[in-house]
Protein backbone atom coordinates (compact mmCIF):
# COMPACT_ATOMS: atom_id res chain seq x y z
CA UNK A 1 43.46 45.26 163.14
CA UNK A 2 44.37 44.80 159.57
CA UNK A 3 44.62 41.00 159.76
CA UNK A 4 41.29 40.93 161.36
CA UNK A 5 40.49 42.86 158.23
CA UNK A 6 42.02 40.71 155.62
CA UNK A 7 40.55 37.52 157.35
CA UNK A 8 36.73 39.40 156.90
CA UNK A 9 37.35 40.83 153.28
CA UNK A 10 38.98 37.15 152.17
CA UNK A 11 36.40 34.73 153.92
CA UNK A 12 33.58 36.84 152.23
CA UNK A 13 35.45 36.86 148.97
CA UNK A 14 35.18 33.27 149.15
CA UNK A 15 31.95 32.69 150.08
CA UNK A 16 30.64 35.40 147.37
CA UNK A 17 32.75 33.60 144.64
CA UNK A 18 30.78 29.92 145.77
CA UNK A 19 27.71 31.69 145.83
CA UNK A 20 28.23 32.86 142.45
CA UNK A 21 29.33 29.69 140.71
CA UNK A 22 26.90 27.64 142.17
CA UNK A 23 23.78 29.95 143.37
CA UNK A 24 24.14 32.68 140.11
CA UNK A 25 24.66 29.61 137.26
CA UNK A 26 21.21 29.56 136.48
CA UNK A 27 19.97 32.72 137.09
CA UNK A 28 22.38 35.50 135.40
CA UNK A 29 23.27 35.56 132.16
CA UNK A 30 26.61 34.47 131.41
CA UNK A 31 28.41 37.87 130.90
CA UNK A 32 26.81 39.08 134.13
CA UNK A 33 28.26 36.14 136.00
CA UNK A 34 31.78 36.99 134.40
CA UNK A 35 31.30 40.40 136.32
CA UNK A 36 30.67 38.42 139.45
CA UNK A 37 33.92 36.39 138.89
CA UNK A 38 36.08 39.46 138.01
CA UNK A 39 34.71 41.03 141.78
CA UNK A 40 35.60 37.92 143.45
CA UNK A 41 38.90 37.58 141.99
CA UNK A 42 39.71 41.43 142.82
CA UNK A 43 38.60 41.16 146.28
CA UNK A 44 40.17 38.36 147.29
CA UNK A 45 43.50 39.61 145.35
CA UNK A 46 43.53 42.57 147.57
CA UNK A 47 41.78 40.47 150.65
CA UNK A 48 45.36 39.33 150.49
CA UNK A 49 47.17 42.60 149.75
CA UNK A 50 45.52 43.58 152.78
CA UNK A 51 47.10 40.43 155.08
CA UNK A 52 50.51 40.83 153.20
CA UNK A 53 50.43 44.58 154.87
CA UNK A 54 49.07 43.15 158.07
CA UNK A 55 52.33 40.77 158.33
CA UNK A 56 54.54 43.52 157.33
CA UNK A 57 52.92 46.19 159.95
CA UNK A 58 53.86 43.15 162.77
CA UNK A 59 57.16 43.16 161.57
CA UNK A 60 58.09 46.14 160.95
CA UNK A 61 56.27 48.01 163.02
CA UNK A 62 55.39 50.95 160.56
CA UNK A 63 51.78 51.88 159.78
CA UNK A 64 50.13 50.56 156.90
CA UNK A 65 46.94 52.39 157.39
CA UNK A 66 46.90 54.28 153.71
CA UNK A 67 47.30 51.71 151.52
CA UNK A 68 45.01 49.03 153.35
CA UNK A 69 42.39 51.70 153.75
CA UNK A 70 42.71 52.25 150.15
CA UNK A 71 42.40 48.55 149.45
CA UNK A 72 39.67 48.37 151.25
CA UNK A 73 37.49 50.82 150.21
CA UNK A 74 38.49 49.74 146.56
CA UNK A 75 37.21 46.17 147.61
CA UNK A 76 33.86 48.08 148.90
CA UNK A 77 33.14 50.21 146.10
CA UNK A 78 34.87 47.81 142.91
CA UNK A 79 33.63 44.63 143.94
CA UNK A 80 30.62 45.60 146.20
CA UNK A 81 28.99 48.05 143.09
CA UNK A 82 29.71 44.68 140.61
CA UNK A 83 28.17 42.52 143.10
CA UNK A 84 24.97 44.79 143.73
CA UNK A 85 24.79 45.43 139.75
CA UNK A 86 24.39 41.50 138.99
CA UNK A 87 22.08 40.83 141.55
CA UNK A 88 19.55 44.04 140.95
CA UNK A 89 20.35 45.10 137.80
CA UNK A 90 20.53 48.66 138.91
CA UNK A 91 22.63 50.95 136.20
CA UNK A 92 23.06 53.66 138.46
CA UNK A 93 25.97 50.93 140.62
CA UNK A 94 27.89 51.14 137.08
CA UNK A 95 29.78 54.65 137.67
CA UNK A 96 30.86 53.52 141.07
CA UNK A 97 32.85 50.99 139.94
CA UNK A 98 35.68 52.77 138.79
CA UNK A 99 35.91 54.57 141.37
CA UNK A 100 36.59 51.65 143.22
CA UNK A 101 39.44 50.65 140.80
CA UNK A 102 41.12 54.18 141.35
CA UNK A 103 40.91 53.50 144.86
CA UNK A 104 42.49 49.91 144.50
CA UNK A 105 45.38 51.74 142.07
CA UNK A 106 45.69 54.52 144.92
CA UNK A 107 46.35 51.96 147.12
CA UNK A 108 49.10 50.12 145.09
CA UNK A 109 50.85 53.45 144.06
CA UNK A 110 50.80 54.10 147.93
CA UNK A 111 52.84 51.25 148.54
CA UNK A 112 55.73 53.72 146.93
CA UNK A 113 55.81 55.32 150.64
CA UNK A 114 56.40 52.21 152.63
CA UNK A 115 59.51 51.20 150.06
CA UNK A 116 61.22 54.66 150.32
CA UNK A 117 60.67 53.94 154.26
């Protein structure tokens, strides 16, 4: 399931990135496209966090379900509350997006579990 999940999350991380550098050029300001960039980059960082856990679930066998869930939900509400801020301006997105970043930090600090085995 969670490569089906990482292929999702990192196709759309590309295709948002595109759209931003060529459909959002003209029509944000500059900072808020820098906000658009720093979503894309994070989701597809942890698009591939997400397949890296997939391969080691296969090979391992042992669940990955924590982390990934974490990742995801961090690539929902980090990257998904930046993207929805730049396109509607909406200030009330802002205070979601850390959550998101706790969520992506939850999930790297969760990793911990799968070293000690």
């Amino acid at each position: 399931m969670w490569t089906y999940v990482a292929a999702v999350m990192g196709s759309l991380a590309i295709f948002l990135g595109a759209f931003g550098a060529h459909g959002l050029r003209d029509k944000v300001t500059p900072e808020r496209l820098a906000n658009w960039n720093t979503a894309a980059s994070y989701h597809l960082m942890h698009a591939l966090a997400i397949l890296a856990l997939a391969l080691f679930a296969k090979a391992t066998g042992r669940s990955v379900t924590l982390p990934a869930s974490l990742f995801s939900a961090g690539i929902i509400f980090f990257s998904g509350s930046i993207y929805l801020l730049v396109l509607t301006g909406q200030k009330w997105l802002g205070p979601i997006t850390p959550l998101g970043g706790l969520l992506m930090a939850a999930g790297w600090l969760s990793l911990i579990a799968l070293a000690r085995g």
